[in-house]
Every structure is written in C-alpha cells, then in structure tokens.
N, C-alpha and C. Protein backbone atom coordinates (compact mmCIF):
# COMPACT_ATOMS: atom_id res chain seq x y z
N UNK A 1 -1.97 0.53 10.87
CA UNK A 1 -3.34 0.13 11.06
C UNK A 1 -3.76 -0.67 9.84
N UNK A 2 -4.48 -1.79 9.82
CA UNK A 2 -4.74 -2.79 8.66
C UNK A 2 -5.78 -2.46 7.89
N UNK A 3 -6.98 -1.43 8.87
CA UNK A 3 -7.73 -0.98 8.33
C UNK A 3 -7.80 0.41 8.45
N UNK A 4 -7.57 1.50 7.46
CA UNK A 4 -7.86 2.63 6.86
C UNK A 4 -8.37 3.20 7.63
N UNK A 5 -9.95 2.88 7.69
CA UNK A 5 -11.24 3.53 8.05
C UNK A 5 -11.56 3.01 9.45
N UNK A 6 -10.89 1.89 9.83
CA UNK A 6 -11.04 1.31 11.11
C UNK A 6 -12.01 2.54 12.50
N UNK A 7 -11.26 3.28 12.67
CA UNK A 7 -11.29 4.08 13.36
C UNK A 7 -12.68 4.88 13.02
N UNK A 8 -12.92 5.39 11.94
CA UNK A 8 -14.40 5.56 11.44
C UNK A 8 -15.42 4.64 11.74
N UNK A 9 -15.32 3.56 11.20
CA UNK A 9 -16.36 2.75 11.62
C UNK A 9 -16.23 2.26 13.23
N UNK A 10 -15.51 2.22 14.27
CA UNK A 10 -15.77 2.14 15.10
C UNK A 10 -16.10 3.19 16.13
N UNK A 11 -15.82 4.65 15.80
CA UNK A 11 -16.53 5.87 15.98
C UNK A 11 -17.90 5.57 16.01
N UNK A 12 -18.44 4.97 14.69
CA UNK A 12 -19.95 5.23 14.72
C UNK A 12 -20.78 3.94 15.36
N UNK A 13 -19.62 3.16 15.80
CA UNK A 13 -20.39 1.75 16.26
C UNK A 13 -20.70 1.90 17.32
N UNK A 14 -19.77 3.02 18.37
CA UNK A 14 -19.93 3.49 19.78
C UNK A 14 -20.66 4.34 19.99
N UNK A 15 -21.18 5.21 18.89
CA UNK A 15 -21.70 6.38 19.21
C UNK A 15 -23.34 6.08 18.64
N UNK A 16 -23.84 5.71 17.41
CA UNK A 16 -25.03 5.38 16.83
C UNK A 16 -25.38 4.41 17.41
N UNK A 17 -26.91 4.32 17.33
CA UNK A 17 -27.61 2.87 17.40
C UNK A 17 -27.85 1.91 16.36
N UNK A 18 -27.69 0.50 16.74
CA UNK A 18 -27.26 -0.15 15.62
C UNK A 18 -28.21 -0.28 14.48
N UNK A 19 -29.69 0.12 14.72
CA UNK A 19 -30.49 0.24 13.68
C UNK A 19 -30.31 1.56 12.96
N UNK A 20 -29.42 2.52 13.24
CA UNK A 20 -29.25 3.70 12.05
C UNK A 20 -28.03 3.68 11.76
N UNK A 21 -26.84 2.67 12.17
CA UNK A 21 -25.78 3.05 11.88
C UNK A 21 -25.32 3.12 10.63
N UNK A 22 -25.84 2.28 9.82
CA UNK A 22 -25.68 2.44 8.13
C UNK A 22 -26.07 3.04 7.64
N UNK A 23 -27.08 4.38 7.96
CA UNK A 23 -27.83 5.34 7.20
C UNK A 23 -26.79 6.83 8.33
N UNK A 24 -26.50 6.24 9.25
CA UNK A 24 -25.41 7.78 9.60
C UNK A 24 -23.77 7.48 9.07
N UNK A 25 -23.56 6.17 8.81
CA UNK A 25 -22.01 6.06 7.86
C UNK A 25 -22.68 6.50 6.61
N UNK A 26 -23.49 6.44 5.82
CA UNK A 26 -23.78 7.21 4.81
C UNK A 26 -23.64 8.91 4.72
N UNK A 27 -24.53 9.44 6.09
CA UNK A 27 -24.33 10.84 6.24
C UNK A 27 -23.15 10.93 6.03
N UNK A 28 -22.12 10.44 7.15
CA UNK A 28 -20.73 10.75 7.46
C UNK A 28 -20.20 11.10 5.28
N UNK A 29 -20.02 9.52 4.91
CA UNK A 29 -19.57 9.56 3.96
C UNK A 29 -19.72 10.46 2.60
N UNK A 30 -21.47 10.97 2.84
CA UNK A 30 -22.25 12.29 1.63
C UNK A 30 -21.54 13.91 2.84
N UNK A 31 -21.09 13.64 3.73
CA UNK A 31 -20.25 15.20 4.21
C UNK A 31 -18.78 15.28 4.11
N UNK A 32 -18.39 13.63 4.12
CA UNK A 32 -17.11 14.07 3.54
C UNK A 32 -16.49 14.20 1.94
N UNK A 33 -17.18 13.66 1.29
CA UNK A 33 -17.21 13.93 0.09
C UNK A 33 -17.93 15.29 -0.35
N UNK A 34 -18.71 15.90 0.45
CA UNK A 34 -19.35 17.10 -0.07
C UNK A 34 -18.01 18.65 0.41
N UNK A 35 -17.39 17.68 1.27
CA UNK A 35 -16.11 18.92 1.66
C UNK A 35 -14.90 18.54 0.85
N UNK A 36 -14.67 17.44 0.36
CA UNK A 36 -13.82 17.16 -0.48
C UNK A 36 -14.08 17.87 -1.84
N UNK A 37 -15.50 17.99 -2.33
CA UNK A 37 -15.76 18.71 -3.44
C UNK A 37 -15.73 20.53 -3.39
N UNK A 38 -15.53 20.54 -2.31
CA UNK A 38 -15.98 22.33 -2.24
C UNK A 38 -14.61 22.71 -2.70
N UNK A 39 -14.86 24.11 -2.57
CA UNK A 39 -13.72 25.21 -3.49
C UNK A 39 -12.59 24.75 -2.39
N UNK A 40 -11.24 24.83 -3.15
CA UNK A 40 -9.93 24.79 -2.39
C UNK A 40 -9.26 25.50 -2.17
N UNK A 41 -10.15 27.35 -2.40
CA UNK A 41 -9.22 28.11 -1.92
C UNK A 41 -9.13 28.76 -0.39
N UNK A 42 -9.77 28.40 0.25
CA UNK A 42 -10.30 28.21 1.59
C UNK A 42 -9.33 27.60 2.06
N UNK A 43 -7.89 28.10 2.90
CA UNK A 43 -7.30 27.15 3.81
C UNK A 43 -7.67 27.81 5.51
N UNK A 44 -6.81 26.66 6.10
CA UNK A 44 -6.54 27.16 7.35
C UNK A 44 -5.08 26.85 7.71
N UNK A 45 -4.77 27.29 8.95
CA UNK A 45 -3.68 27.30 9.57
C UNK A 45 -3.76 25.75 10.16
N UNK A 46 -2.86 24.76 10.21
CA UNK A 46 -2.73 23.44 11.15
C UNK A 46 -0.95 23.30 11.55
N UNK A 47 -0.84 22.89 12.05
CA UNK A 47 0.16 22.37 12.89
C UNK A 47 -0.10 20.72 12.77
N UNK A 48 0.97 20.29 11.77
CA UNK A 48 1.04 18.62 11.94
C UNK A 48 2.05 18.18 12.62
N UNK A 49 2.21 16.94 13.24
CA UNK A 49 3.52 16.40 13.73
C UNK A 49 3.97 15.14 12.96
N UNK A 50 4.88 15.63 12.08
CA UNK A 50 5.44 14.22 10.76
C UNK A 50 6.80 13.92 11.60
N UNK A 51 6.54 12.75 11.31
CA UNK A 51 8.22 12.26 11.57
C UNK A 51 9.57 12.92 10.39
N UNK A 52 10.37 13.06 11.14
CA UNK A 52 11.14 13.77 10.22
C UNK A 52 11.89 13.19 9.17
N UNK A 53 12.02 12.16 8.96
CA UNK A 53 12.29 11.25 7.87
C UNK A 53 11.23 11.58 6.98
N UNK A 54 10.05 11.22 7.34
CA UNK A 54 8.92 11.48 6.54
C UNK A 54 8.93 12.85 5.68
N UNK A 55 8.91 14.19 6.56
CA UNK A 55 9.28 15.08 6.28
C UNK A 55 10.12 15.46 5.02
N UNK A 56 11.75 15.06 5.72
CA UNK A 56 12.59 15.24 4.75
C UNK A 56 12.44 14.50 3.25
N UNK A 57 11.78 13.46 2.84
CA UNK A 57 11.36 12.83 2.28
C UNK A 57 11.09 13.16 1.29
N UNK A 58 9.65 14.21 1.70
CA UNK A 58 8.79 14.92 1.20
C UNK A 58 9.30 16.14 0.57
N UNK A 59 10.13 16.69 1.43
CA UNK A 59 10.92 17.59 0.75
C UNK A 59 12.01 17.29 -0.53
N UNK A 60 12.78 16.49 -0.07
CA UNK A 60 13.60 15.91 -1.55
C UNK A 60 12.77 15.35 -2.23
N UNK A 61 11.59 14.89 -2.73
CA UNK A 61 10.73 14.40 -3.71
C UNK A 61 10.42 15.61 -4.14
N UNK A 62 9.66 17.23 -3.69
CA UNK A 62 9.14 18.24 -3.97
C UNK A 62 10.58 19.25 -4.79
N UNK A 63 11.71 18.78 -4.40
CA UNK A 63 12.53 19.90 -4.70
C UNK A 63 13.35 19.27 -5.85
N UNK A 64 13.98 17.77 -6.21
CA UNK A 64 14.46 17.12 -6.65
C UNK A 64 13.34 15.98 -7.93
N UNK A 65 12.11 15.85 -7.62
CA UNK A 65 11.26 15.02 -7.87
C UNK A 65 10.08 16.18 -8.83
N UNK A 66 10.07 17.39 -8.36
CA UNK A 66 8.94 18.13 -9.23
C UNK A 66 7.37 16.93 -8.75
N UNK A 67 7.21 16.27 -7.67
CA UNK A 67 5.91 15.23 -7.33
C UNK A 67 5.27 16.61 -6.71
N UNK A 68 5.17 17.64 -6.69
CA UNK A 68 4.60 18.90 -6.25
C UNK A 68 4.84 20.23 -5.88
N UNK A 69 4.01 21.24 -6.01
CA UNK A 69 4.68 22.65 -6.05
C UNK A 69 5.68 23.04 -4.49
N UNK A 70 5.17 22.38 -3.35
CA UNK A 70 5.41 22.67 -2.17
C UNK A 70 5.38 21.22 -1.39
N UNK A 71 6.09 21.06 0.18
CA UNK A 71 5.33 19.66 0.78
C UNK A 71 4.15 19.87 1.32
N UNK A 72 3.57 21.02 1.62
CA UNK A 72 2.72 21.60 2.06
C UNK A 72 1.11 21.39 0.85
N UNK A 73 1.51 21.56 -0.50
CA UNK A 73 0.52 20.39 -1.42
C UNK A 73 0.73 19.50 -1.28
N UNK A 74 2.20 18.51 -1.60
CA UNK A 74 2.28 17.03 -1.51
C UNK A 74 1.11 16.40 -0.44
N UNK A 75 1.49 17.10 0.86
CA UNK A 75 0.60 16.57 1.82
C UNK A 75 -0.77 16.64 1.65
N UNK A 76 -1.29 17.80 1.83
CA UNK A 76 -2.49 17.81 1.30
C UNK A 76 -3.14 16.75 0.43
N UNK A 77 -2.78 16.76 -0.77
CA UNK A 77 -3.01 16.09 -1.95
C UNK A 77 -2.98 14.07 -1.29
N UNK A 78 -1.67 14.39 -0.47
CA UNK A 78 -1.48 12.72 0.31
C UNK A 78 -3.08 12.43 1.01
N UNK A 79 -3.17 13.84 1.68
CA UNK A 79 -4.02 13.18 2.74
C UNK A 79 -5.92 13.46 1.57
N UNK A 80 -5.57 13.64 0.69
CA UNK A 80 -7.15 13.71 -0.02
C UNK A 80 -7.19 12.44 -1.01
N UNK A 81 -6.17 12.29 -1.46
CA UNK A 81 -6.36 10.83 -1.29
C UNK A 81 -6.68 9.55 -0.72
N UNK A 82 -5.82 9.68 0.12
CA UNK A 82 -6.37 8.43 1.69
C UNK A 82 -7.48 9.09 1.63
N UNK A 83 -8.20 10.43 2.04
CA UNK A 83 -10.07 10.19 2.33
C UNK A 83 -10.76 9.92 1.25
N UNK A 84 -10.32 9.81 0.08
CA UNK A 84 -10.82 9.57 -0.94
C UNK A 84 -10.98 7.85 -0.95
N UNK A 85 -9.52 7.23 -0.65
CA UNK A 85 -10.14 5.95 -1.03
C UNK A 85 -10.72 5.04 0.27
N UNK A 86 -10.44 6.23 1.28
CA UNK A 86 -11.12 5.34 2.98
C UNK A 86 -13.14 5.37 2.46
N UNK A 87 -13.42 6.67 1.87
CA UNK A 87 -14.72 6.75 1.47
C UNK A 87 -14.97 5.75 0.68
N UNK A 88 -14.42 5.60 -0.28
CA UNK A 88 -14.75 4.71 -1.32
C UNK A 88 -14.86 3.53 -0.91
N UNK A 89 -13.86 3.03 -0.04
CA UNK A 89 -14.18 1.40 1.09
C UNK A 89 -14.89 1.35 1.70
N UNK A 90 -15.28 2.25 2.33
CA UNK A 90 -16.29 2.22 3.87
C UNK A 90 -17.50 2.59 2.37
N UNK A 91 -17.79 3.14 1.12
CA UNK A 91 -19.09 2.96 0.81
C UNK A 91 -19.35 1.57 0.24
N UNK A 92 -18.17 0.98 -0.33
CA UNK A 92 -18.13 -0.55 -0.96
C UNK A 92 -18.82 -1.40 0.53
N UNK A 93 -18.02 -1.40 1.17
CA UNK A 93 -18.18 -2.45 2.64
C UNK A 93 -19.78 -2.31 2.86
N UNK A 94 -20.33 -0.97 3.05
CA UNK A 94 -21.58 -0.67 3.48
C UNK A 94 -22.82 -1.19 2.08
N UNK A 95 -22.31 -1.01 0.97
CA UNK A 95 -22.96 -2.15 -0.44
C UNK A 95 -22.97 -2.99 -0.37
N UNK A 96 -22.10 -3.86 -0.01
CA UNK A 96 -22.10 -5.24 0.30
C UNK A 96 -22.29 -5.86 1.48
N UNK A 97 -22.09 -5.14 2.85
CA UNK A 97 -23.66 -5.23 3.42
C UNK A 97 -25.10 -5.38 3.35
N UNK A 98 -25.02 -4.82 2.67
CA UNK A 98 -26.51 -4.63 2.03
C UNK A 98 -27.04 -5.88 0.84
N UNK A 99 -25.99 -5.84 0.19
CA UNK A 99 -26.27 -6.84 -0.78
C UNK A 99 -24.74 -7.71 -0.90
N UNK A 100 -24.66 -9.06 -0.07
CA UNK A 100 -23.39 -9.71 0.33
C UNK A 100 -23.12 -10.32 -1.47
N UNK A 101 -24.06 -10.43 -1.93
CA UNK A 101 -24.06 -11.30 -3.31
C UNK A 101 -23.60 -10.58 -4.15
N UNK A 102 -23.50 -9.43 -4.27
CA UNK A 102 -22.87 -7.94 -5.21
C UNK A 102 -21.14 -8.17 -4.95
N UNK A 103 -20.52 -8.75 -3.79
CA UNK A 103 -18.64 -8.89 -3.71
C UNK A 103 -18.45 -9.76 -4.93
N UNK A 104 -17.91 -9.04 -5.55
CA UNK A 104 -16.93 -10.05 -6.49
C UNK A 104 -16.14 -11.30 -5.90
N UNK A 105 -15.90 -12.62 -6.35
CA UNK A 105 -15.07 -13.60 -5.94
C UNK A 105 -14.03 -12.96 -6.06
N UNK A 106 -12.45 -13.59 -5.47
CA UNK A 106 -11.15 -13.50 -6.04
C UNK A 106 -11.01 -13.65 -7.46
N UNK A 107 -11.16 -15.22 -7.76
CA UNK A 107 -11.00 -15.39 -9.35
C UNK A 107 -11.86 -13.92 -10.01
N UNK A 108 -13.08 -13.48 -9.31
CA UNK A 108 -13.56 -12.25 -10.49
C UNK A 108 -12.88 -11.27 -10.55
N UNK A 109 -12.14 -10.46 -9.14
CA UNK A 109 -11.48 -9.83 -9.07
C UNK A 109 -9.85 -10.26 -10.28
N UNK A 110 -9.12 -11.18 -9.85
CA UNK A 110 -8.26 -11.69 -11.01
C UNK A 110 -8.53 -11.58 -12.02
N UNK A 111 -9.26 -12.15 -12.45
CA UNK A 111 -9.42 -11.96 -13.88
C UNK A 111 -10.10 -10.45 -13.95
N UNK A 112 -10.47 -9.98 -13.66
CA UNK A 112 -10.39 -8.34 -14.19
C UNK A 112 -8.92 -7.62 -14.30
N UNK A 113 -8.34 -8.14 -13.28
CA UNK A 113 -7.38 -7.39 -13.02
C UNK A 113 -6.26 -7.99 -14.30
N UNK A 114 -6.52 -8.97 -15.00
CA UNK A 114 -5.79 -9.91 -15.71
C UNK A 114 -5.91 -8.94 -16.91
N UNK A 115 -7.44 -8.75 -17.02
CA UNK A 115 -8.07 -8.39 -18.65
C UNK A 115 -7.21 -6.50 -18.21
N UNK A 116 -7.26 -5.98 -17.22
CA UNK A 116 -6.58 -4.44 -16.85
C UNK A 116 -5.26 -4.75 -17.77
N UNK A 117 -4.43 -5.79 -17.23
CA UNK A 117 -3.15 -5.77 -17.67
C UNK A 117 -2.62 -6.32 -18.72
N UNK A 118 -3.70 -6.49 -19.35
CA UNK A 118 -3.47 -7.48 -21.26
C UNK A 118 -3.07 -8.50 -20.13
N UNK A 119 -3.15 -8.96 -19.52
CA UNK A 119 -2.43 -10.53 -19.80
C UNK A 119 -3.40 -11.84 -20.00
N UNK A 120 -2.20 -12.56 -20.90
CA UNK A 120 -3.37 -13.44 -21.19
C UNK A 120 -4.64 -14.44 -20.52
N UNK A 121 -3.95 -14.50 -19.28
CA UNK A 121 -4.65 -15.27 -18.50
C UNK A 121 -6.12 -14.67 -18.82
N UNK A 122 -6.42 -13.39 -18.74
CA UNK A 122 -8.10 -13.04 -18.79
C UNK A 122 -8.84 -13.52 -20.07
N UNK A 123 -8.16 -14.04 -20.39
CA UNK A 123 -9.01 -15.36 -21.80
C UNK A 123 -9.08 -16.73 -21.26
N UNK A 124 -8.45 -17.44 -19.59
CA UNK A 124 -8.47 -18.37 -19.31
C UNK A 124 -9.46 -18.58 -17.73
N UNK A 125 -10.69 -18.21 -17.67
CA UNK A 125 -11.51 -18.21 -16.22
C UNK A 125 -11.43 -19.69 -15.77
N UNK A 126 -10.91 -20.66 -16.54
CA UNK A 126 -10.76 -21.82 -15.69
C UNK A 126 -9.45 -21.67 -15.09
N UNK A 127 -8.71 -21.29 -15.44
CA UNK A 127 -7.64 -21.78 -14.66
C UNK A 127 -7.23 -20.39 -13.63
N UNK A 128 -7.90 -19.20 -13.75
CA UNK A 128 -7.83 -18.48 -12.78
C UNK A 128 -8.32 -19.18 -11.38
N UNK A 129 -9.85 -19.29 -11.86
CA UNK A 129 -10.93 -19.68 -11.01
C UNK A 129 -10.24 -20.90 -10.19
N UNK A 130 -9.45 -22.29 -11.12
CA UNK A 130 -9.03 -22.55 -10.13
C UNK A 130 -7.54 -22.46 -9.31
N UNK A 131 -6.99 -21.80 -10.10
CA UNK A 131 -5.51 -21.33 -9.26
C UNK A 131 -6.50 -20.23 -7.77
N UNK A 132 -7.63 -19.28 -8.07
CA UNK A 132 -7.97 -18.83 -6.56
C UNK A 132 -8.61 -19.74 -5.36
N UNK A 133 -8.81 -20.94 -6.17
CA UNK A 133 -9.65 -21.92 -5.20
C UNK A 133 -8.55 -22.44 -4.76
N UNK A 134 -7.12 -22.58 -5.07
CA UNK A 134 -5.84 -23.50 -4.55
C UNK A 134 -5.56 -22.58 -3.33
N UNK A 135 -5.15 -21.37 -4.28
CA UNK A 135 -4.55 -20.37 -3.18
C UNK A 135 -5.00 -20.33 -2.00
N UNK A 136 -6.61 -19.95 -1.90
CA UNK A 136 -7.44 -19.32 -0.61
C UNK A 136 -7.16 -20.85 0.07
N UNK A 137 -6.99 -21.66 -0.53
CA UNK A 137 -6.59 -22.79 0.78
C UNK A 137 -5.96 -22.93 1.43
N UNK A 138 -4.84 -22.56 1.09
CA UNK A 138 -3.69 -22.55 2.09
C UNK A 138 -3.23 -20.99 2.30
N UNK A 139 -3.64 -19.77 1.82
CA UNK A 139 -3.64 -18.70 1.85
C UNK A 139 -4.86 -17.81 1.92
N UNK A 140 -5.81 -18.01 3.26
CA UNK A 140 -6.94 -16.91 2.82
C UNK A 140 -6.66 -15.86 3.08
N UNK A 141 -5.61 -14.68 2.95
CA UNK A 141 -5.78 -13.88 2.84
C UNK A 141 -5.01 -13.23 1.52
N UNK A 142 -4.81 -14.38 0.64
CA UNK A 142 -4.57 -13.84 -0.39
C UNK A 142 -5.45 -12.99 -1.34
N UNK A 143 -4.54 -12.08 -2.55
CA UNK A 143 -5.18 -11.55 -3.22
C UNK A 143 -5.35 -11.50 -4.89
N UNK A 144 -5.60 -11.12 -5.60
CA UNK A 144 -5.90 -10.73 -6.85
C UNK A 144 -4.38 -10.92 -7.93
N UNK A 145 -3.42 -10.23 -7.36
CA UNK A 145 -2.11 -10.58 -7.57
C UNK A 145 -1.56 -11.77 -7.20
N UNK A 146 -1.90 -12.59 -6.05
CA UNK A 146 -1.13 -14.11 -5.94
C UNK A 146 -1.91 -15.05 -6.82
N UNK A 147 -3.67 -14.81 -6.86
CA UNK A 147 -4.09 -15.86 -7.64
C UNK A 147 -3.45 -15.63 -9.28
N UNK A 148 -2.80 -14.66 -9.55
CA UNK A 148 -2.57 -14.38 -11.43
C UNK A 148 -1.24 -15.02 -10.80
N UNK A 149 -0.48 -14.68 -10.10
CA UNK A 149 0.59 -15.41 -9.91
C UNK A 149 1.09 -16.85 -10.14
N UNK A 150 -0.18 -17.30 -9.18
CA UNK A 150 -0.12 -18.81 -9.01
C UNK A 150 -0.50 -19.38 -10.23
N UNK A 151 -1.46 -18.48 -11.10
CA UNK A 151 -2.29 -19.42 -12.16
C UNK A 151 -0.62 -19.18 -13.08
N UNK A 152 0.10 -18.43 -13.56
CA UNK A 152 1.33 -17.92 -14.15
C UNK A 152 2.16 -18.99 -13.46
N UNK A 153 2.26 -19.16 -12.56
CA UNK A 153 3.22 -20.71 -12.47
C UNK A 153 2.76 -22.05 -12.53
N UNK A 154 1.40 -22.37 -12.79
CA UNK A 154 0.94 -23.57 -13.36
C UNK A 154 1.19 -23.62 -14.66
N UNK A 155 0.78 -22.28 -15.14
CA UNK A 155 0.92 -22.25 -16.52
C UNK A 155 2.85 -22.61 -16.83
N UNK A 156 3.55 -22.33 -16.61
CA UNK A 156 4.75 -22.62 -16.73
C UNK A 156 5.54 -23.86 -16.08
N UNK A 157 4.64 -24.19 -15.32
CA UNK A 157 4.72 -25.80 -15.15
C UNK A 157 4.83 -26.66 -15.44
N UNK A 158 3.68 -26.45 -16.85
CA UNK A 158 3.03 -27.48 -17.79
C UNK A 158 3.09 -26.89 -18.96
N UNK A 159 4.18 -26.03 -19.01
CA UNK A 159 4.31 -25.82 -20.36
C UNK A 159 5.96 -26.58 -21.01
C-alpha cells in the first residue's frame, strides 16, 4: 500500500461528513495516541496471520540478533511504530491542510536533511534549491535524497 494511513483516511471520508471530517481525524488521532500512551501491562490474547518467511525472520533476528526479548515484542514494538508514524502523517497532512504554506519545499526538506548529515551541501541553498528545481522536472516524485544526490553530482561535475 503507498499510503500507510490510506485506509484511515478513507474510513473517515465514507463514514463523516465532510464539514467535520478534520475535527473527527483529530479525535481518531488524540485516541490513538492516548492508547499508545497508556500502561503496557494490559495485554490480550490475538491470533495474527504472518507469512512465514516473515515469521521465521523474526525469529532468527530475536534469537541470533538480540533486536528483542521475544517475536511476540519484536512485533508489537513493529506494529507501535507504524501507528506511531501513520499518526504523525495523517497529523502533518491534516496541518497542512489547514495551512498549505506551513509544507516545506524539497530544496527545504534537502537541505535540512543535508545540515542532519554534516554534509556540506547545507552551506550551499543555491545549488540545492536548484538541483530540486532540475529534479522535480523530470522526476516529480522525487525526494530529499535524489535532490542531495543530484546537487553531489553537479558538484563533481564541475569540479
């Protein structure tokens, strides 16, 4: 699936009216984060169906890997992640709804992500800015990583 949360937001597109639907993806998003925060010693019993590759996987990472006490945390922990960062998108998406002028460009995104990784490029916003204006031309669905890319092979171009 390309989108995460897909399935969330089209839950509430079928079910809400379109003048509250951004104030009940909010509810949604302040209850799942309010169960994500509660105590974790509270389980239940589930029955999942993993593919068994997947499975076994999980198991040689847990037994060989020390990546967790059991697969039975691994998973867990897998799947509180994904709701962790499906929340965090579906609350970004629903901000910038609201305020379209608050999305960062590519080049802004790049160059943050430049200045994250020491590299030098995040001392150069011209030539990010325009290595993302090349890219998205012939690539709009590029990202943050092809524009440092691309600006990293101009730069070695012309050097």
């Amino acid at each position: 699936m390309d989108n995460p949360h897909a399935v969330f937001h089209n839950a509430c597109r079928t079910t809400v009216a379109w003048y509250s639907e951004g104030m009940a993806e909010l509810k949604v998003l302040d209850e799942i984060n309010r169960l994500l925060d509660a105590d974790g010693d509270a389980t239940v019993n589930t029955s999942m169906r993993l593919p068994s590759a997947l499975r076994d996987a999980a198991s040689l990472a847990v037994r060989h890997l020390g990546v967790a006490n059991s697969t039975t945390s691994l998973t867990a922990e897998a799947l509180r992640r994904v709701l962790e960062v499906a929340v965090t998108e579906a609350a970004l998406d629903a901000h910038y709804a609201q305020h379209p002028h608050a999305r960062p460009s590519l080049a802004e995104i790049a160059l943050a992500l430049a200045a994250q990784d020491g590299s030098p490029l995040a001392d150069r916003p011209e030539l990010v800015e325009r290595a993302a204006t090349q890219i998205l031309a012939s690539h709009p669905d590029a990202d943050a990583d092809d524009v440092l890319l691309w600006a990293e092979a101009q730069l070695a171009a012309y050097a």
